[in-house]
Structures are given as C-alpha cells and as structure tokens.
C-alpha atoms as a PDB file:
ATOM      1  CA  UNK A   1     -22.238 -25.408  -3.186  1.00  0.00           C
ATOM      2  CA  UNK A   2     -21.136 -23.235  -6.187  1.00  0.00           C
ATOM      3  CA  UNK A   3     -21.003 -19.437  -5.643  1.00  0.00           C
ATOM      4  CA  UNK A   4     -23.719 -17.876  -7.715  1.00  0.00           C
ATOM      5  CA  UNK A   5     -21.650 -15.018  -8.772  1.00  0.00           C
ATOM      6  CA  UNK A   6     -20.367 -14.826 -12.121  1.00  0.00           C
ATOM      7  CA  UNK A   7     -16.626 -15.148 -13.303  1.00  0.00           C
ATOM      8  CA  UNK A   8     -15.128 -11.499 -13.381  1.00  0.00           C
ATOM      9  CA  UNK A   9     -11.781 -10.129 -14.396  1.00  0.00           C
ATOM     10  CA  UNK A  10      -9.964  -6.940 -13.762  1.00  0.00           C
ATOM     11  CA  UNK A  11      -7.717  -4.796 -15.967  1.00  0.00           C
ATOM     12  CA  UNK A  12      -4.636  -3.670 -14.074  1.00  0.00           C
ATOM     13  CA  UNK A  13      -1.943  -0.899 -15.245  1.00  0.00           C
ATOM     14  CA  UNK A  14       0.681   0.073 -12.868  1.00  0.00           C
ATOM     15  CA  UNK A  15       3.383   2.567 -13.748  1.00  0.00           C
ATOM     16  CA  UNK A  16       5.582   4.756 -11.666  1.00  0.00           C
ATOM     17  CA  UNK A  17       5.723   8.841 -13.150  1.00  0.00           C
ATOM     18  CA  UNK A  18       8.099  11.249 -12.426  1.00  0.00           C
ATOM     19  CA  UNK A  19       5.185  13.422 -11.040  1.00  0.00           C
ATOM     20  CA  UNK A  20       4.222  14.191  -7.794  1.00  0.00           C
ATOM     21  CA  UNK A  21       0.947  13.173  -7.173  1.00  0.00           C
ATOM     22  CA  UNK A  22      -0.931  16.335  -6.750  1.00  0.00           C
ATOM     23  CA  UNK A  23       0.235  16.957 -10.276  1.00  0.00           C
ATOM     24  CA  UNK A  24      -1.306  13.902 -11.687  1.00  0.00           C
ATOM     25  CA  UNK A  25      -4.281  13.775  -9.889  1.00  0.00           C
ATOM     26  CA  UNK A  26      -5.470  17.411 -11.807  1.00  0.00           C
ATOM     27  CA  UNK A  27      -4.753  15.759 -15.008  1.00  0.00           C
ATOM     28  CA  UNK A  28      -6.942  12.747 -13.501  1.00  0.00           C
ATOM     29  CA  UNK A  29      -9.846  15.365 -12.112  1.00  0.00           C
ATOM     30  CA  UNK A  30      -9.997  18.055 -14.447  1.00  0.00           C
ATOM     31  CA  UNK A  31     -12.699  17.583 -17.434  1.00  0.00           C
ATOM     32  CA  UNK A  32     -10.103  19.446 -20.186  1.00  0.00           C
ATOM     33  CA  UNK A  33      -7.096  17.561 -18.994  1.00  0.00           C
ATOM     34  CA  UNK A  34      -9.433  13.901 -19.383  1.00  0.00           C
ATOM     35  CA  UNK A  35     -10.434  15.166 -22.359  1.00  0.00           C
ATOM     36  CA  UNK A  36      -6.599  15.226 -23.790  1.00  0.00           C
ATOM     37  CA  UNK A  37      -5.472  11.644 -22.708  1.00  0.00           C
ATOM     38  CA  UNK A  38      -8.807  10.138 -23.125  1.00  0.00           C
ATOM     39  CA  UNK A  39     -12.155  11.684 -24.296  1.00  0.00           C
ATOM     40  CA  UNK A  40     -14.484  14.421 -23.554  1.00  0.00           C
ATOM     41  CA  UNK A  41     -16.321  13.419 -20.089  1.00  0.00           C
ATOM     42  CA  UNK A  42     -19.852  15.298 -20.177  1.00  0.00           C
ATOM     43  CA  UNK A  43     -21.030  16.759 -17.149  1.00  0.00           C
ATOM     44  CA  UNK A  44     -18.149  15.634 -15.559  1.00  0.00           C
ATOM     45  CA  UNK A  45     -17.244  16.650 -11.769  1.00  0.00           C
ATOM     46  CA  UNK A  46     -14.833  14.709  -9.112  1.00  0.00           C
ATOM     47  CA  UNK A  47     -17.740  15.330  -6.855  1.00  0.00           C
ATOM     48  CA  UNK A  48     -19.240  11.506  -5.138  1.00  0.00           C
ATOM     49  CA  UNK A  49     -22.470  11.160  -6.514  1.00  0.00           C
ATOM     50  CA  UNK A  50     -21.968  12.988  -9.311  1.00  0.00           C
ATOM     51  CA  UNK A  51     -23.117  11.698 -12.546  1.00  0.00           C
ATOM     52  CA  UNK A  52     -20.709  11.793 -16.170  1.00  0.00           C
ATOM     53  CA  UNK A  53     -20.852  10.303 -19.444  1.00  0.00           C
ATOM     54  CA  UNK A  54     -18.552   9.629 -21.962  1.00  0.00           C
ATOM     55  CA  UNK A  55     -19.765   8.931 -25.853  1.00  0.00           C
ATOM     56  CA  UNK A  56     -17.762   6.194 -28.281  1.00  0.00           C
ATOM     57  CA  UNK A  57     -19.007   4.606 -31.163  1.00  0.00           C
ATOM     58  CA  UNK A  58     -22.464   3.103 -30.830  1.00  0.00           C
ATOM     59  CA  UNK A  59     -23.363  -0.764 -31.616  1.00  0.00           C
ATOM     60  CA  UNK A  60     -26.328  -2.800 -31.839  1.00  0.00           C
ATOM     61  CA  UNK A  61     -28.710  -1.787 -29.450  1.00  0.00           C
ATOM     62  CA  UNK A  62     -26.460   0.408 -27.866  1.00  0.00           C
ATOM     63  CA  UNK A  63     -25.945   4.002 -28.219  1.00  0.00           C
ATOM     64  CA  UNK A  64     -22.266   4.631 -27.568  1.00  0.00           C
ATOM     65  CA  UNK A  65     -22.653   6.330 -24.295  1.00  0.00           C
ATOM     66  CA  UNK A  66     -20.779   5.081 -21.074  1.00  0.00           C
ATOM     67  CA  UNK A  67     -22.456   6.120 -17.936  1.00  0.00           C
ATOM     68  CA  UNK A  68     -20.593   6.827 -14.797  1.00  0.00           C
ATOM     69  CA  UNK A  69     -20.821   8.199 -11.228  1.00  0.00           C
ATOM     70  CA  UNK A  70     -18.163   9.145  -8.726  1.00  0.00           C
ATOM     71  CA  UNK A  71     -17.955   6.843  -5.951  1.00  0.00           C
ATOM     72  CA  UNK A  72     -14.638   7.947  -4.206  1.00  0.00           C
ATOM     73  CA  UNK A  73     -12.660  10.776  -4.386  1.00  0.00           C
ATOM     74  CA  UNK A  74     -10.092  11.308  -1.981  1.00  0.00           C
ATOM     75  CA  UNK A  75      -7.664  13.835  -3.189  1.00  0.00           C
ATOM     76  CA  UNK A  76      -4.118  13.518  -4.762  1.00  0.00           C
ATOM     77  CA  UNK A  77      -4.880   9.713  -3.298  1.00  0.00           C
ATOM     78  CA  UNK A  78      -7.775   7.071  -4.885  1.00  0.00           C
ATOM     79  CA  UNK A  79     -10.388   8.464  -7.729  1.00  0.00           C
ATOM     80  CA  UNK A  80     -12.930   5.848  -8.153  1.00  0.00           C
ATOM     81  CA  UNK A  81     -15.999   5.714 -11.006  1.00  0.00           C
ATOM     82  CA  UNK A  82     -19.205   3.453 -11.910  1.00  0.00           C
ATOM     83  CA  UNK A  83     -18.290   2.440 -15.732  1.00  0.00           C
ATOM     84  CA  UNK A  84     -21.310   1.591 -17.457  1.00  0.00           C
ATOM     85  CA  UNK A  85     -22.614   0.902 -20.742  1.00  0.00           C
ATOM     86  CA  UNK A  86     -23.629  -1.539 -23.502  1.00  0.00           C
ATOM     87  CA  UNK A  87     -26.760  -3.221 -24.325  1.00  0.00           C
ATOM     88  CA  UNK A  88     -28.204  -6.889 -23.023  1.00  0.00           C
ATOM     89  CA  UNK A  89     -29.006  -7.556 -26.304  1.00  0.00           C
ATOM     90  CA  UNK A  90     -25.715  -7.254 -27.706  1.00  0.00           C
ATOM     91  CA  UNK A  91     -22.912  -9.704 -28.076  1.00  0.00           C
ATOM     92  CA  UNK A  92     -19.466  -8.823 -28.259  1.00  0.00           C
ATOM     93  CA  UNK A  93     -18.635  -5.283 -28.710  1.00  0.00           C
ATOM     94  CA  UNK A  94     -21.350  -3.009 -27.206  1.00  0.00           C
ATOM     95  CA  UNK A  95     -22.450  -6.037 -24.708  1.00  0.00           C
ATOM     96  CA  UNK A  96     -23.900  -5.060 -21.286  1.00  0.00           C
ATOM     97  CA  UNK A  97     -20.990  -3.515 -19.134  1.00  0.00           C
ATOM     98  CA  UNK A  98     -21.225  -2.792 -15.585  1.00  0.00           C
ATOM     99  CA  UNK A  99     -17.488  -2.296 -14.319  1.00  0.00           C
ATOM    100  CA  UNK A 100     -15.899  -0.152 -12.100  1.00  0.00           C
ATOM    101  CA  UNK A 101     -12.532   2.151 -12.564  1.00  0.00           C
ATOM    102  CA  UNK A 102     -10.179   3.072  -9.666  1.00  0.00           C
ATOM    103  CA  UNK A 103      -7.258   5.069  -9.792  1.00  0.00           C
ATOM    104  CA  UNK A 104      -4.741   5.158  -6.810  1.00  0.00           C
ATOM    105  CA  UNK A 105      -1.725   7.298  -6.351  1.00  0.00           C
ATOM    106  CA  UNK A 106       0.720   6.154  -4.297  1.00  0.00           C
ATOM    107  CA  UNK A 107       3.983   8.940  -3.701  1.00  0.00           C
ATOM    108  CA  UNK A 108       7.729   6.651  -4.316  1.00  0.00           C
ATOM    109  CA  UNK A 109      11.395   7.919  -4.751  1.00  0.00           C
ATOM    110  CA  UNK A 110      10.936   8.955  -8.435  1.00  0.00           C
ATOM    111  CA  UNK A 111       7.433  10.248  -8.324  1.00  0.00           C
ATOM    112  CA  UNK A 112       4.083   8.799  -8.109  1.00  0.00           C
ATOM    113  CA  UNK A 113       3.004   5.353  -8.477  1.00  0.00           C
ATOM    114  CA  UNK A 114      -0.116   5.202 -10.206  1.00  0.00           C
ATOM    115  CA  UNK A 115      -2.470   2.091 -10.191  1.00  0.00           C
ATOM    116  CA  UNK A 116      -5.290   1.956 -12.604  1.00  0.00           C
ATOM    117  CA  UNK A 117      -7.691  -1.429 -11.937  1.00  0.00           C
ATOM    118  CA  UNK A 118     -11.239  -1.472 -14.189  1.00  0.00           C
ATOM    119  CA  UNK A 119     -12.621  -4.177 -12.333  1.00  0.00           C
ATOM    120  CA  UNK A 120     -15.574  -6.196 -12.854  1.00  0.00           C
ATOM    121  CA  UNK A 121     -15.772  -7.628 -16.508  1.00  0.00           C
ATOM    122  CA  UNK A 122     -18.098 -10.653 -16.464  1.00  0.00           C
ATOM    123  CA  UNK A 123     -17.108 -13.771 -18.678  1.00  0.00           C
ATOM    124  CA  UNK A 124     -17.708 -15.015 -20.961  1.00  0.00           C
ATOM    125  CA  UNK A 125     -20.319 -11.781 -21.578  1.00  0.00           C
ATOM    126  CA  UNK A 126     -17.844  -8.899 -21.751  1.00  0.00           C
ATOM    127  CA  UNK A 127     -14.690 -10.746 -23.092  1.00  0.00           C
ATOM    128  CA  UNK A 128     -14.798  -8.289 -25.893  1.00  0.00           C
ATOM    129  CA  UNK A 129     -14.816  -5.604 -23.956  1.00  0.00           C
ATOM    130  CA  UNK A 130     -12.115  -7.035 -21.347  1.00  0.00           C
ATOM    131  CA  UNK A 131     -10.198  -7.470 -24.750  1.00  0.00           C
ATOM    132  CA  UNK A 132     -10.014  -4.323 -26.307  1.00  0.00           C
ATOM    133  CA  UNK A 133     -10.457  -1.619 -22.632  1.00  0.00           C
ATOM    134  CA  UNK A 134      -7.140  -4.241 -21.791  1.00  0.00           C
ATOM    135  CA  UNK A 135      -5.448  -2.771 -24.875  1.00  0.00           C
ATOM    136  CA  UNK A 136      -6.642   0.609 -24.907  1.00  0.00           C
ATOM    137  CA  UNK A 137      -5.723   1.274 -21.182  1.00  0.00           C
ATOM    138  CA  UNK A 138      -2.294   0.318 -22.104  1.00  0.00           C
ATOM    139  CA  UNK A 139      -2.744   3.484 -24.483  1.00  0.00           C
ATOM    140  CA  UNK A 140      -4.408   5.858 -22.401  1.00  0.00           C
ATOM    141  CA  UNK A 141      -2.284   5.923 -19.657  1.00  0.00           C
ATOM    142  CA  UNK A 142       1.033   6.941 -21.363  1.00  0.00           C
ATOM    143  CA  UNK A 143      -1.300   9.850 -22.624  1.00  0.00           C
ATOM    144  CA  UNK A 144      -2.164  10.403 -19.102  1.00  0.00           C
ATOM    145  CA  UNK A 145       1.796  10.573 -18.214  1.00  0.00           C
ATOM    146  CA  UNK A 146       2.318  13.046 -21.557  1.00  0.00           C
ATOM    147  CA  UNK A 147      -0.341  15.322 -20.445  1.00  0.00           C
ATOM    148  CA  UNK A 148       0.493  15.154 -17.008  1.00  0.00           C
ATOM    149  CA  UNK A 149       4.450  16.080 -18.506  1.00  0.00           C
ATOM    150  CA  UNK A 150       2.682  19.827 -19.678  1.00  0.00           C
ATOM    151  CA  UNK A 151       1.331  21.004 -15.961  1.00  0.00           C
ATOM    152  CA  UNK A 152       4.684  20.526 -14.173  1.00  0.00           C
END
C-alpha cells in the first residue's frame, strides 16, 4: 500500500561560526538583528505560540505575507517556526507553502555549529519555492554570521 503522504524535501545549511552560541542565538531572536540578515519580522517575539509575519513580494493570489508561529524555543540551543504562505491557486512562485524552519546551535572547538533545516516543501507543488528559499538561505546565513560578527 502506498503512503498517502506527499513527496517533501528539506533545505539544509550547516556552517560552523566563530561565535559562541549565546551570541548567535540574539542575532537569531532579536526582531532588529532578523531584520539586518533577513527582513523585518512583524510582531515578532521568540515566545511559543507567538504569532509573526514577514512581507515579500506578492503574486497571483497571494499577498506577499509569510505567516509564522513559534513552536520551540529553547535558548542559545533549537529556535523552531511555522513558515507559511502562498496561495492554492497559484503555481510556481507564490504557490501554497506550509513548511517549517528550525535552527539548532550546537557549541564545537571554533565556535558554534549552526544547523538551519526548512523542512517540508511538497513536490512537485512548491519546487519553485524549494528552488529559490534553497538559494536564498545560502545568502542569508552568511548575513546571519556578518551580523552576528558586530555583537561580539
């Protein structure tokens, strides 16, 4: 018997920093930090349960705005988030997205160990999406590293 779930993929970025990981994990939970390696989080709080958006560029039938809410936070440790957003009428960019983001921090020899997965991109539906979040997390987190570089 086939397993009714879909096909999913996960984006995975692991990079040591020469930071411990208290130090990163402001620049991961601080709403003016995020906004410097990423974008401006609204609302934002690294509180479980609470609620954030983010707005990019709209598409379609969707507005732009990525919905999230804190599922884990355990400090200077694992920072997970809901990351959702996208329209079911849409194909391609802007398609229904329902994904999670997880952030661990793991202390080595020469810092901190940092392990970003964004799990659960459905294919073929968010290929797009897989795609180009694939590419721009490669981005981000050396932005993340630089920003973290000015609070030491």
């Amino acid at each position: 018997m086939k397993d009714a779930k879909p096909d999913t993929h996960a984006i995975v970025v692991d990079e040591v920093m020469p930071h411990a990981p208290e130090t990163i994990w402001k620049t991961l939970t601080t709403g003016a930090l995020i906004t410097r390696w990423m974008m401006p989080p609204k609302d934002f709080a690294p509180v479980p349960g609470n609620r954030f958006t983010y707005q990019t560029t709209p598409a379609g039938a969707w507005d732009g705005v990525i919905r999230c809410e804190v599922l884990e936070v355990i400090p200077n440790e694992r920072f997970s988030y809901s990351w959702k957003g996208g329209d079911a009428g849409n194909s391609g960019y802007g398609s229904l997205l329902d994904t999670i983001v997880t952030w661990t921090l793991s202390r080595v020899a020469d810092g901190t160990r940092v392990r970003l997965v964004h799990s659960g991109f459905v294919t073929p539906r968010n290929d797009t999406a897989f795609k180009n979040m694939s590419e721009g997390w490669k981005k981000i987190i050396p932005r993340l590293g630089a920003v973290t570089d000015e609070q030491d």
